[in-house]
C-alpha atoms as a PDB file:
ATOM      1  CA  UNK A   1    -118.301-105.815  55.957  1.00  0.00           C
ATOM      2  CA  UNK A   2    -121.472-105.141  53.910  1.00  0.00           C
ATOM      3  CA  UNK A   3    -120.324-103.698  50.297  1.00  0.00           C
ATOM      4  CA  UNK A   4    -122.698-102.630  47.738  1.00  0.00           C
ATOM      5  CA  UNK A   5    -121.495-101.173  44.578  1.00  0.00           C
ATOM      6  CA  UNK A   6    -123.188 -98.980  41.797  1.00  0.00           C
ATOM      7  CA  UNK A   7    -121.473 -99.353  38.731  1.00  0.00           C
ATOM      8  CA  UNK A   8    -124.376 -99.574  35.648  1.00  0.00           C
ATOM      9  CA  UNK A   9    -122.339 -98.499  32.812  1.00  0.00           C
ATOM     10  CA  UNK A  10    -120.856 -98.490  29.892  1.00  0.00           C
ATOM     11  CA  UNK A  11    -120.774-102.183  29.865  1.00  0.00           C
ATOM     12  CA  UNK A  12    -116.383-101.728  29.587  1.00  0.00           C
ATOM     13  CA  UNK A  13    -116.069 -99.913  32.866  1.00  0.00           C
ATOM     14  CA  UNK A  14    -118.610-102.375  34.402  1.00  0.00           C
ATOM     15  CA  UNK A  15    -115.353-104.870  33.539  1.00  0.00           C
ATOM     16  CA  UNK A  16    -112.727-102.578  34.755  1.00  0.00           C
ATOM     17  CA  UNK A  17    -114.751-102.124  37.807  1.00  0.00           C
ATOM     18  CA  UNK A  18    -114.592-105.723  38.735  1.00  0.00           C
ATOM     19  CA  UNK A  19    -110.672-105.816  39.726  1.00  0.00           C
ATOM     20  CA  UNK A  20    -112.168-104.181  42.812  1.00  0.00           C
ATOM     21  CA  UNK A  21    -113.743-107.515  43.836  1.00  0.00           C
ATOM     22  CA  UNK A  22    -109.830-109.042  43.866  1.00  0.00           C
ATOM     23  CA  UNK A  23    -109.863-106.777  47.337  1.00  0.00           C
ATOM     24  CA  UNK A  24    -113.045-106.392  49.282  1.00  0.00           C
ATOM     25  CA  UNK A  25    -113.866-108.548  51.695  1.00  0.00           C
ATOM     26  CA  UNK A  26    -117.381-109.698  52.984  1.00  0.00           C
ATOM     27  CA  UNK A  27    -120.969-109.118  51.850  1.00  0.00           C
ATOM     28  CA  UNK A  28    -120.830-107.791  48.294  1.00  0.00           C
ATOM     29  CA  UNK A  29    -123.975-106.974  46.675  1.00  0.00           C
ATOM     30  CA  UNK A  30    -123.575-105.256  43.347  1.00  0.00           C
ATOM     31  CA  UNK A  31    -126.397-103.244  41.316  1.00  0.00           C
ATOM     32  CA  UNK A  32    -125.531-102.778  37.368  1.00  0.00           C
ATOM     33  CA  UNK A  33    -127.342-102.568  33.851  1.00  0.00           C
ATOM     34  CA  UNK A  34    -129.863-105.821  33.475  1.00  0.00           C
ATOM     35  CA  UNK A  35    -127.269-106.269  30.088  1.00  0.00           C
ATOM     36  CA  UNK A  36    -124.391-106.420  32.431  1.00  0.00           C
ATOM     37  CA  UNK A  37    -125.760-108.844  34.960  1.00  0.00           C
ATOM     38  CA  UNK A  38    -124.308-111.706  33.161  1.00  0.00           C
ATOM     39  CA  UNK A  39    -120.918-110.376  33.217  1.00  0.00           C
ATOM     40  CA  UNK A  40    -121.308-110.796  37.462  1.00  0.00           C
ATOM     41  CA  UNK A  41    -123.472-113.186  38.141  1.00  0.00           C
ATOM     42  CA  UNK A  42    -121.688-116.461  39.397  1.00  0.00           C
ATOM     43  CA  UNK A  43    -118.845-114.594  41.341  1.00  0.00           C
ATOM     44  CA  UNK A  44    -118.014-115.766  44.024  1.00  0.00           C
ATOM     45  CA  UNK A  45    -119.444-113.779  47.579  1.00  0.00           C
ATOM     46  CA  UNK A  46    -121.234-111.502  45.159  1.00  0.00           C
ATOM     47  CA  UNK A  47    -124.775-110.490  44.680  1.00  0.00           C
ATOM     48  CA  UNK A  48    -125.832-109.260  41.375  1.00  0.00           C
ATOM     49  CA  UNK A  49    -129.260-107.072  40.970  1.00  0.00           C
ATOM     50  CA  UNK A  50    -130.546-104.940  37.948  1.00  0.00           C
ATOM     51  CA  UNK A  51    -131.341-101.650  38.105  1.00  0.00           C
ATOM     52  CA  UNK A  52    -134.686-102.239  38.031  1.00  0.00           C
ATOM     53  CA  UNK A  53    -134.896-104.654  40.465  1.00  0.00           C
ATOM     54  CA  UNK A  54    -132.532-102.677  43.129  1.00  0.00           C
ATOM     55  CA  UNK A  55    -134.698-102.416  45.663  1.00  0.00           C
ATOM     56  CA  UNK A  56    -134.089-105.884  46.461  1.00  0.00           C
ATOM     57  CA  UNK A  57    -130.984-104.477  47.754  1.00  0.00           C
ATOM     58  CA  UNK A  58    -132.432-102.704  50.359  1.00  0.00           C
ATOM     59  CA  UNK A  59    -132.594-105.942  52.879  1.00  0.00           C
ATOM     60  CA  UNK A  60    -129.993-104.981  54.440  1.00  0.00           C
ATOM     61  CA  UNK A  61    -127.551-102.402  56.107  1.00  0.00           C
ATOM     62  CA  UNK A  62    -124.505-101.431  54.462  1.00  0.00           C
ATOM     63  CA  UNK A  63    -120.873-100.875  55.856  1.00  0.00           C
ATOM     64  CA  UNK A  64    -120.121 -99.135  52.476  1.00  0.00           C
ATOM     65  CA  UNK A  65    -121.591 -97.816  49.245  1.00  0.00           C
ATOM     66  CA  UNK A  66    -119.425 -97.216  46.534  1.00  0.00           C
ATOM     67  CA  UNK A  67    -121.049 -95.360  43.848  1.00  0.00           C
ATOM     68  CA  UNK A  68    -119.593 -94.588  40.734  1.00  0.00           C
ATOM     69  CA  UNK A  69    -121.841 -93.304  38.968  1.00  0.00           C
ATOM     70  CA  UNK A  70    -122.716 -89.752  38.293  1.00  0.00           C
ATOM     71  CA  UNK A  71    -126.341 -89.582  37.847  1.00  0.00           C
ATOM     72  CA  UNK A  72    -129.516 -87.402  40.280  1.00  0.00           C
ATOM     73  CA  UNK A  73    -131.056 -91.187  40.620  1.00  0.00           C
ATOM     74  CA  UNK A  74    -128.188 -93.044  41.711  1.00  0.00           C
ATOM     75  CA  UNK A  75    -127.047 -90.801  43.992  1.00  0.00           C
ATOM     76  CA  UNK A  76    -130.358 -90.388  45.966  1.00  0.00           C
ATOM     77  CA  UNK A  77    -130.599 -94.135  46.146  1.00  0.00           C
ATOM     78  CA  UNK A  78    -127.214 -94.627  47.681  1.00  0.00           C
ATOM     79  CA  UNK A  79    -127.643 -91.952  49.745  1.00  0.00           C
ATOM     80  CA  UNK A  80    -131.607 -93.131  50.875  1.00  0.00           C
ATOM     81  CA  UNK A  81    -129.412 -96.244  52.397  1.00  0.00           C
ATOM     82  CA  UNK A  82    -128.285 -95.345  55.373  1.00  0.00           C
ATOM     83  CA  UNK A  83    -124.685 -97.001  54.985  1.00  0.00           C
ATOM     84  CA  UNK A  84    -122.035 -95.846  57.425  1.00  0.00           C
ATOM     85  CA  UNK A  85    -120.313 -94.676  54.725  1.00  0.00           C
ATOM     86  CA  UNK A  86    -120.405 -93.346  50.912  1.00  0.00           C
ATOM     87  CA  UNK A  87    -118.084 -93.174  48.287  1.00  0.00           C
ATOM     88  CA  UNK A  88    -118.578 -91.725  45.094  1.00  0.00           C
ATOM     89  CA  UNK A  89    -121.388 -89.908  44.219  1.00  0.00           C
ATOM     90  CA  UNK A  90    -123.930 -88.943  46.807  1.00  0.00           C
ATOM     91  CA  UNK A  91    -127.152 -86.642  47.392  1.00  0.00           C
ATOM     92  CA  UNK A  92    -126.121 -83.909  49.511  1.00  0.00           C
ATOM     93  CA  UNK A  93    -128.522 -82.526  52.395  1.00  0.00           C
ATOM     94  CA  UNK A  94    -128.760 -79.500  50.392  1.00  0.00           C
ATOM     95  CA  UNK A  95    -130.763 -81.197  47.894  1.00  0.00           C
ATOM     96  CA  UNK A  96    -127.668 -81.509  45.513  1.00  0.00           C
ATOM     97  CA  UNK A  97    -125.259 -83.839  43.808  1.00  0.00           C
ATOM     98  CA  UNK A  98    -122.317 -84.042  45.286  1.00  0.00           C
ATOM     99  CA  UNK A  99    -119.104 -86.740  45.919  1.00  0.00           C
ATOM    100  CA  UNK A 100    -117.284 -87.420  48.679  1.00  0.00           C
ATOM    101  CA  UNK A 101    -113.647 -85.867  49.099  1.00  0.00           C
ATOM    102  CA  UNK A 102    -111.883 -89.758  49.171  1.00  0.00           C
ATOM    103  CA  UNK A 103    -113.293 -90.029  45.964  1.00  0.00           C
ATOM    104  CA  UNK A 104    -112.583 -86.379  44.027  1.00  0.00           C
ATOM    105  CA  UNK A 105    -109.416 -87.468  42.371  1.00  0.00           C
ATOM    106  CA  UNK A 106    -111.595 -89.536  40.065  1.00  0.00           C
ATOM    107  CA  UNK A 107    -114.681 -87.321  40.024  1.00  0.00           C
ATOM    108  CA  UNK A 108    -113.186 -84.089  39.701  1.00  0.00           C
ATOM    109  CA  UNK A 109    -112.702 -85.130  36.177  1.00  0.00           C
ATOM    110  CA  UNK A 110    -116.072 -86.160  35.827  1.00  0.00           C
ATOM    111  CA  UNK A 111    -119.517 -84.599  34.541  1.00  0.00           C
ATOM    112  CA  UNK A 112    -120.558 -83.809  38.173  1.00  0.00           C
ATOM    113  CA  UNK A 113    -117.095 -82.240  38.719  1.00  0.00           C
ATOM    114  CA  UNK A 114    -117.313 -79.204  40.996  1.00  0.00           C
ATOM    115  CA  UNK A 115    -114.907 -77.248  38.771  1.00  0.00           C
ATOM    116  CA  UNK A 116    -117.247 -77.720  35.410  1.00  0.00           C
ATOM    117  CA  UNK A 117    -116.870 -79.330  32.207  1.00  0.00           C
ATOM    118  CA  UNK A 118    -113.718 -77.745  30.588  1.00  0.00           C
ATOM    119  CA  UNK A 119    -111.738 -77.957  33.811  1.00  0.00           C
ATOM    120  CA  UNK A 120    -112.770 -81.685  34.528  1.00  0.00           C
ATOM    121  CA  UNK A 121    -111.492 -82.191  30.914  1.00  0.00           C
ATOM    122  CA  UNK A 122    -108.169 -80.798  31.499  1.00  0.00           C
ATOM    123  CA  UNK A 123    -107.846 -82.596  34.895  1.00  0.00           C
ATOM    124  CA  UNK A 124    -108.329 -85.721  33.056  1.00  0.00           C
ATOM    125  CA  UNK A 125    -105.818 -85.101  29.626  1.00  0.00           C
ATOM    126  CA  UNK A 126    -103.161 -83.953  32.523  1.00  0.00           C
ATOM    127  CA  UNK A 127    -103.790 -86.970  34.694  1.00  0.00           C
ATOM    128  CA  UNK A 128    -101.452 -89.721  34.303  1.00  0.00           C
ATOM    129  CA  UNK A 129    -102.775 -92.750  36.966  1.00  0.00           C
ATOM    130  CA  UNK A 130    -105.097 -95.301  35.928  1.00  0.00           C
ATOM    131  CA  UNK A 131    -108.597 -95.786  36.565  1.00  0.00           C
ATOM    132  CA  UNK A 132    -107.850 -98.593  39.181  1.00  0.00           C
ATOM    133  CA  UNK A 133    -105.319 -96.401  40.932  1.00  0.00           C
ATOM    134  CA  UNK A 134    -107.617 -93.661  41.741  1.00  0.00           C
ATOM    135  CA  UNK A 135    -110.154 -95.416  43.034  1.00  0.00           C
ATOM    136  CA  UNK A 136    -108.645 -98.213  44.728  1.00  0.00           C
ATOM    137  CA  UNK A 137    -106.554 -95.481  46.278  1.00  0.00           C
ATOM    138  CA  UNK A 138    -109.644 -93.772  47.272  1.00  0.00           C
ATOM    139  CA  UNK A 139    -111.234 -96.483  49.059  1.00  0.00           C
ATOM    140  CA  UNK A 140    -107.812 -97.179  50.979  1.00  0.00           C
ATOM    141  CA  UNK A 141    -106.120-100.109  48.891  1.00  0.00           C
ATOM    142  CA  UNK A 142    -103.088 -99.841  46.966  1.00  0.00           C
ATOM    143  CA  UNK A 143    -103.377-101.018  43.293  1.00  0.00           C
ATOM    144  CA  UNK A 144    -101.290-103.492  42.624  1.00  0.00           C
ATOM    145  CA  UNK A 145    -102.302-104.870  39.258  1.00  0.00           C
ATOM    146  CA  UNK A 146    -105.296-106.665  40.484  1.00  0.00           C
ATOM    147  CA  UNK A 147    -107.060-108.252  37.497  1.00  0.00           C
ATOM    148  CA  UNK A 148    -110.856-108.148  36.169  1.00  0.00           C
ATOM    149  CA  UNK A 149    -113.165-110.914  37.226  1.00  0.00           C
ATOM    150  CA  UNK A 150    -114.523-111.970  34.406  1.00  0.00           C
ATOM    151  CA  UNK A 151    -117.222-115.085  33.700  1.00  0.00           C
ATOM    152  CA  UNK A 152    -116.435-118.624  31.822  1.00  0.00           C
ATOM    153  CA  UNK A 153    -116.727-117.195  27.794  1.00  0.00           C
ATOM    154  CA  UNK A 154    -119.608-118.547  25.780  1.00  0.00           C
ATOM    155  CA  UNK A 155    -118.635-120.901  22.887  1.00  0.00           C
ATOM    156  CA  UNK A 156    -117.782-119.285  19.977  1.00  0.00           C
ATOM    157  CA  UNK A 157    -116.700-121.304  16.384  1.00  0.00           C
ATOM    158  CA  UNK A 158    -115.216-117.582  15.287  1.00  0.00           C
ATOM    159  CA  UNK A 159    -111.135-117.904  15.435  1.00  0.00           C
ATOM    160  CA  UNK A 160    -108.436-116.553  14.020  1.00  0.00           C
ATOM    161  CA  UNK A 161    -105.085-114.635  14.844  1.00  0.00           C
ATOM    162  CA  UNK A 162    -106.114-111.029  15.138  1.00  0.00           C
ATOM    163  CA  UNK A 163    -109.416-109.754  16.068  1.00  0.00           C
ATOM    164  CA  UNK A 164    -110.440-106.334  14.657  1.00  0.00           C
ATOM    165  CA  UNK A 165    -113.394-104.997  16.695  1.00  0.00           C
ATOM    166  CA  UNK A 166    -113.858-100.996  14.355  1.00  0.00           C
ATOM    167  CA  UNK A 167    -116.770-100.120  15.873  1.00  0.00           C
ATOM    168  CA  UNK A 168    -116.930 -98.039  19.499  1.00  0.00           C
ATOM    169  CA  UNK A 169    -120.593 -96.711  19.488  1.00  0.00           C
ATOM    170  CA  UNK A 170    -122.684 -93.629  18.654  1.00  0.00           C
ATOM    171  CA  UNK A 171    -121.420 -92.516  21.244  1.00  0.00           C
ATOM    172  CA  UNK A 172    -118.134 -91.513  20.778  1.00  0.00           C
ATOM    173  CA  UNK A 173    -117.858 -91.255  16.356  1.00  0.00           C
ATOM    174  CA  UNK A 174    -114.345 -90.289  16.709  1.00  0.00           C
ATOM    175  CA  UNK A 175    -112.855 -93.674  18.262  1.00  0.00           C
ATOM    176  CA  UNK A 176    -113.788 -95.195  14.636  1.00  0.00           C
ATOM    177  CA  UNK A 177    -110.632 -95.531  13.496  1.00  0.00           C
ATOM    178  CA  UNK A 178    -111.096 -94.774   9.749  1.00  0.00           C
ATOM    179  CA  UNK A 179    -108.153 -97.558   8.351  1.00  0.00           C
ATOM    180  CA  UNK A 180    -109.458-100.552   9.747  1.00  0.00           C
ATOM    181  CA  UNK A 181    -110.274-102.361   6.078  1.00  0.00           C
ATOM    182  CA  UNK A 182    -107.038-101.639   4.913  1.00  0.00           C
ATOM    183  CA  UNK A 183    -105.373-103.203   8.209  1.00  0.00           C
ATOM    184  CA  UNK A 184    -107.328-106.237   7.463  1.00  0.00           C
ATOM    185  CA  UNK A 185    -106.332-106.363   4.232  1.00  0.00           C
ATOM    186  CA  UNK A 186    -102.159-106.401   4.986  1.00  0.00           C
ATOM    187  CA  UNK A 187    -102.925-109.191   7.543  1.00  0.00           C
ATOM    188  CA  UNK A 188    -104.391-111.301   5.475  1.00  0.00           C
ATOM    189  CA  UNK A 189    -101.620-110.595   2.595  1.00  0.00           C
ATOM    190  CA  UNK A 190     -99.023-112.134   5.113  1.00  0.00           C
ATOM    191  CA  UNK A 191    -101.088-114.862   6.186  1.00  0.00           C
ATOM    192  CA  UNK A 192    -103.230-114.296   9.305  1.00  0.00           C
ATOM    193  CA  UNK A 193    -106.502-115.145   9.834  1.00  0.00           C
ATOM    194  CA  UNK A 194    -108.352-111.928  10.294  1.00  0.00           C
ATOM    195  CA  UNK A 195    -111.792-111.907  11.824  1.00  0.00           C
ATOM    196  CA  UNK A 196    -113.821-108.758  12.433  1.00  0.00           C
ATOM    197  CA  UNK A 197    -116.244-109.221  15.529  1.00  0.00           C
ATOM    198  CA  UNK A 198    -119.693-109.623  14.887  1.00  0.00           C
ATOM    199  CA  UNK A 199    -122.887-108.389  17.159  1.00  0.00           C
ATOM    200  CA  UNK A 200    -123.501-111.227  19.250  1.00  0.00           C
ATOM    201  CA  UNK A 201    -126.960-111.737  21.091  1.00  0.00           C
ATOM    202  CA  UNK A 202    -124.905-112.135  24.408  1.00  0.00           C
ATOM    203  CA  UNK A 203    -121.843-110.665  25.852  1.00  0.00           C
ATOM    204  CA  UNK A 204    -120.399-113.974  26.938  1.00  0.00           C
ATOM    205  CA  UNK A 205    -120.596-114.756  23.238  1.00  0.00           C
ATOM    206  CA  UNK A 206    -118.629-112.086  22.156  1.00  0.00           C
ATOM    207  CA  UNK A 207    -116.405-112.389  25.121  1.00  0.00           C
ATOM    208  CA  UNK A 208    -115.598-116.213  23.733  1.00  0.00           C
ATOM    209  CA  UNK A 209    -114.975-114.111  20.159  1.00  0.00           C
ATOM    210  CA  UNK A 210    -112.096-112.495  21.601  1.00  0.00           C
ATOM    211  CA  UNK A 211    -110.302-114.966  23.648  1.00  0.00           C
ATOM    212  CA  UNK A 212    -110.004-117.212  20.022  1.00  0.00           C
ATOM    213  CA  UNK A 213    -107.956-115.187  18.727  1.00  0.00           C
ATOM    214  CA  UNK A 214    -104.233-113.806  19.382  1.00  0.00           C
ATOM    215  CA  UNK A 215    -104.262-110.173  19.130  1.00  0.00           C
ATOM    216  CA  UNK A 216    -107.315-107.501  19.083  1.00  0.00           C
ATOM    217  CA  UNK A 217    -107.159-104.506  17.496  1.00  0.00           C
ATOM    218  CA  UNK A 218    -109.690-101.734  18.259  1.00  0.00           C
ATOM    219  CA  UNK A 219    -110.255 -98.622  19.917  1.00  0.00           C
ATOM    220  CA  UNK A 220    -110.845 -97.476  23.451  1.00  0.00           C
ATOM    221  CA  UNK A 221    -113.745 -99.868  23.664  1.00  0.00           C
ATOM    222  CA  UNK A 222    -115.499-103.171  25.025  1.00  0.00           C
ATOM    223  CA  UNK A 223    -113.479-105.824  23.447  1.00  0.00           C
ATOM    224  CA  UNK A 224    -110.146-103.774  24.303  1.00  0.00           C
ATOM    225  CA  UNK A 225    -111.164-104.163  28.247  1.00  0.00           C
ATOM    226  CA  UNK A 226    -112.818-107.906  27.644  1.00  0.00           C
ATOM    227  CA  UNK A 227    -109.223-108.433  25.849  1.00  0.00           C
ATOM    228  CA  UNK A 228    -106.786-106.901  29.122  1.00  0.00           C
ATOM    229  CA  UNK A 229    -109.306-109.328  31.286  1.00  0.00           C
ATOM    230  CA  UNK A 230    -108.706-112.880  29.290  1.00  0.00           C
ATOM    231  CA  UNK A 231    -105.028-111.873  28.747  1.00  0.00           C
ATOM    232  CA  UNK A 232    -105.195-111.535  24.786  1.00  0.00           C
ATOM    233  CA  UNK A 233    -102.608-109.003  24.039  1.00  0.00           C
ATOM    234  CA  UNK A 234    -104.082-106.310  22.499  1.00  0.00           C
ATOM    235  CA  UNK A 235    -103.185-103.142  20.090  1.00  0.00           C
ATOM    236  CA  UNK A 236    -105.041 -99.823  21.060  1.00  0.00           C
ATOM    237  CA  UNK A 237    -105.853 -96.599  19.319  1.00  0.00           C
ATOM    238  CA  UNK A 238    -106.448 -93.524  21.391  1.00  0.00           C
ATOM    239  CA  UNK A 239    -107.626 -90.765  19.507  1.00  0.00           C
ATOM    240  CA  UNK A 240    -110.083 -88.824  21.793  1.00  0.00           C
ATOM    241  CA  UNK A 241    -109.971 -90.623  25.255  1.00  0.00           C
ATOM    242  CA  UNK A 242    -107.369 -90.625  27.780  1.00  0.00           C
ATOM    243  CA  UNK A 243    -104.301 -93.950  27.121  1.00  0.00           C
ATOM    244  CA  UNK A 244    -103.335 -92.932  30.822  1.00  0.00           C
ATOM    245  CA  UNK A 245    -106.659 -94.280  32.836  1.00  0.00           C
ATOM    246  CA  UNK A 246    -106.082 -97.839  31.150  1.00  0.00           C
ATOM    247  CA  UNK A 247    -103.949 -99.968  33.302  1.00  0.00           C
ATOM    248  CA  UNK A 248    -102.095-102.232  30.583  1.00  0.00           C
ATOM    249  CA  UNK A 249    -101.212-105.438  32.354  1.00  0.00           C
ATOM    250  CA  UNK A 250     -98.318-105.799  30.331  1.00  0.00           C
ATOM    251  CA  UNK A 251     -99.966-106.801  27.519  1.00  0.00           C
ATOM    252  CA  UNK A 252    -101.269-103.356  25.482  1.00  0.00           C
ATOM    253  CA  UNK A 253     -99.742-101.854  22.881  1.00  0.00           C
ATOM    254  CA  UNK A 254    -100.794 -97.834  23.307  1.00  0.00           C
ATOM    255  CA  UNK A 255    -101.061 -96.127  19.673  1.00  0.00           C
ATOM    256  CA  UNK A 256    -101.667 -92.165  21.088  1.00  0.00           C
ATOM    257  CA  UNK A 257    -102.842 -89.689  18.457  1.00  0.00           C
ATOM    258  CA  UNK A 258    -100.734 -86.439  18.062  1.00  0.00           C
ATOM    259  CA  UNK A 259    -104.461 -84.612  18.413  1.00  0.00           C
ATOM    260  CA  UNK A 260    -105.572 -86.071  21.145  1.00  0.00           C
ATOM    261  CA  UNK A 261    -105.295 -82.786  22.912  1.00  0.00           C
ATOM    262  CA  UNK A 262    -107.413 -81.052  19.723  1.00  0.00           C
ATOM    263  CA  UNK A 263    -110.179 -83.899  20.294  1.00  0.00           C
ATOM    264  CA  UNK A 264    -109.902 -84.937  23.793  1.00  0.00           C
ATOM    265  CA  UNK A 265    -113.188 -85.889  25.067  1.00  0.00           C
ATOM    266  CA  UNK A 266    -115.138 -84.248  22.241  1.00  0.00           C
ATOM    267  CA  UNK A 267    -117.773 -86.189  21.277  1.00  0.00           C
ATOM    268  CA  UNK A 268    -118.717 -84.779  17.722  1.00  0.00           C
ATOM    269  CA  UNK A 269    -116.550 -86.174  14.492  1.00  0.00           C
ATOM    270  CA  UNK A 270    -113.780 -85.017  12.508  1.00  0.00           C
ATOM    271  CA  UNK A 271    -112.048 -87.349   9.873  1.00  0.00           C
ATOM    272  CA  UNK A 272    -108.494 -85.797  10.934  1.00  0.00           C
ATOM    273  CA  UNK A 273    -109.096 -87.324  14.708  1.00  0.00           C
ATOM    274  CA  UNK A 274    -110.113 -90.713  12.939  1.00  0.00           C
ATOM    275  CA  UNK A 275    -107.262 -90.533  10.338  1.00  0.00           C
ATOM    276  CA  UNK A 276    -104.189 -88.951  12.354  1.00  0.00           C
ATOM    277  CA  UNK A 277    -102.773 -92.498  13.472  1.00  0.00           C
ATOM    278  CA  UNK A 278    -101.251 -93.930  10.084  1.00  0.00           C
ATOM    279  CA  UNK A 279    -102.178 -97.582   9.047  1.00  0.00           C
ATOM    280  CA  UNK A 280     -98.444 -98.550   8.741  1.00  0.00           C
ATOM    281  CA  UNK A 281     -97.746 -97.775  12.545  1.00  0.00           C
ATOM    282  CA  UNK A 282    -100.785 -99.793  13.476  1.00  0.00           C
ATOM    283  CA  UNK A 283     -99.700-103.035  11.084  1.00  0.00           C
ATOM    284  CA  UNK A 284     -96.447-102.663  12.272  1.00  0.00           C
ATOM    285  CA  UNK A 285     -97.136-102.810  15.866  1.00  0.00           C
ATOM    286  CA  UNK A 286     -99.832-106.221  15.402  1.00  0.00           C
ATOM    287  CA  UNK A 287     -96.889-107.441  13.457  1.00  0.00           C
ATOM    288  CA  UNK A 288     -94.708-106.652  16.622  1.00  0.00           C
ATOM    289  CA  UNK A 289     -97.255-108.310  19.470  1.00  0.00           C
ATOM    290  CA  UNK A 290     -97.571-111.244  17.529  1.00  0.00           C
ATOM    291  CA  UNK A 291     -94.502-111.500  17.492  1.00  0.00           C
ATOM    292  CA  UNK A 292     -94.934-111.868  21.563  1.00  0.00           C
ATOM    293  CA  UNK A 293     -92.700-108.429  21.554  1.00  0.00           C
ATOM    294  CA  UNK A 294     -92.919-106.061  24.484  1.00  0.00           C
ATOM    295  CA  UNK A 295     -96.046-103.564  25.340  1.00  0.00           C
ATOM    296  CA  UNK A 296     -95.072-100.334  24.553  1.00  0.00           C
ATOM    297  CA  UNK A 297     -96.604 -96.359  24.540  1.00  0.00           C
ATOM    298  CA  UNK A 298     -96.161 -94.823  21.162  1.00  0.00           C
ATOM    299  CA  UNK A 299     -97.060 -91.014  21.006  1.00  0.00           C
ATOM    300  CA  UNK A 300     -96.781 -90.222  16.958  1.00  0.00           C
ATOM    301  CA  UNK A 301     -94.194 -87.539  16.154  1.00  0.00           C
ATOM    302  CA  UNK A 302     -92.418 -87.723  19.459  1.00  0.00           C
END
């Protein structure tokens, strides 16, 4: 088998897209963000190209083109491949963008859905199977708790027992969870060495950031997925995104927001989506992983 994927970003699903090299087989070639590259490069059986440079993909014929991305571009490139077969995203005959029906249970949530925005939302707040599951089931495989393949961390002289990473991008304001000071300040009453992570030139450096330390705290984010991958356990606030596409790996502690249906998948900012998870629940459950105490869900109010 000849396997190219298209996965370019965000840089976190880029990570959560690698547990699908734990089960192909073959000729994997793999076309990404020129930021990401470093993430892949140096995996074993796997080819790593930029966007930019993806034409130098194009030496050969493909078995399979997975496509997960959700983009005009990308989907005329996988398509101007010839592979025996797509899946994900493609561009149609018809001159449109389409996705193949193996893969709909993950795109029918997604921008390109064929049922629109507000549907696609609602798909995705009702849907209760991780990212992994839907599209390893898609391509045939059964998920089975296959982990990220991740690279050797960069050094890193930043250590400590919990890692606090409050930022999530411009992106998405209301992941910012708006008690992160104050958490830092109870840790470091009890004890703990508390270190918020810095912007690092490389993400291997800030990959070595969070495997010093013995808890992260943060949102929906990076560092949460570069966390599940190096086995830190991690605590998670959920305040606009969906907890149910994040497979845990027995080691996440889900803090749900009782308005995550009000703000699900908006991408404007409100203080009550930022402020609806109270700082005692969150020190409590750091307090409770580093303790080594059992993942849990926690839905406030139920």
């Amino acid at each position: 088998m000849k396997v190219l994927i298209l996965k370019l970003n965000a840089t976190g699903d880029v990570v959560r897209t690698s547990s699908l090299l734990r089960r192909l087989t073959g000729e994997i070639t793999w076309i990404t963000d020129r930021k990401n590259q470093m993430l892949l490069e140096g995996t074993d059986h796997l080819r790593c190209f930029n966007w930019e440079g993806r034409e130098l993909a194009a030496d050969r014929s493909y078995d399979l083109v997975i496509n997960l991305e959700d983009d005009e571009e990308s989907a005329r490139f996988a398509s101007g491949l010839g592979a025996s077969q797509i899946f994900g995203a493609y561009w149609s005959d018809a001159g449109e963008l389409s996705y193949t029906r193996d893969s709909q249970r993950w795109f029918d949530m997604s921008l390109i859905s064929e049922y629109g925005r507000t549907k696609a939302d609602q798909l995705k707040l009702q849907n209760r199977h991780t990212y992994q599951h839907l599209i390893f089931e898609g391509l045939g495989f059964k998920f089975r708790g296959e982990k990220y393949v991740l690279p050797r961390a960069g050094n890193s002289n930043l250590r400590g027992d919990v890692a606090i990473a409050p930022e999530a991008g411009p992106v998405w304001p209301m992941k910012n969870w708006a008690y992160y000071e104050q958490l830092r300040v109870e840790l470091e009453d009890r004890g703990l060495i508390v270190n918020v992570l810095p912007r690092r030139d490389t993400l291997l450096e800030h990959l070595g950031d969070v495997q010093n330390h013995r808890c992260l705290v943060s949102g929906d984010s990076l560092p949460m997925h570069l966390a599940l991958g190096l086995d830190i356990p991690c605590v998670t606030l959920f305040t606009c995104t969906s907890p149910w596409e994040i497979h845990d790996y027995g080691i996440q502690t889900k803090l749900i927001s009782p308005l995550l249906g009000e703000f699900f998948y908006q991408r404007g900012f409100d203080e009550r989506a930022t402020t609806a998870i109270p700082l005692e629940m969150v020190l409590s459950s750091v307090l409770n992983t580093l303790r080594m105490e059992p993942k849990k869900s926690v839905l406030i109010g139920s």
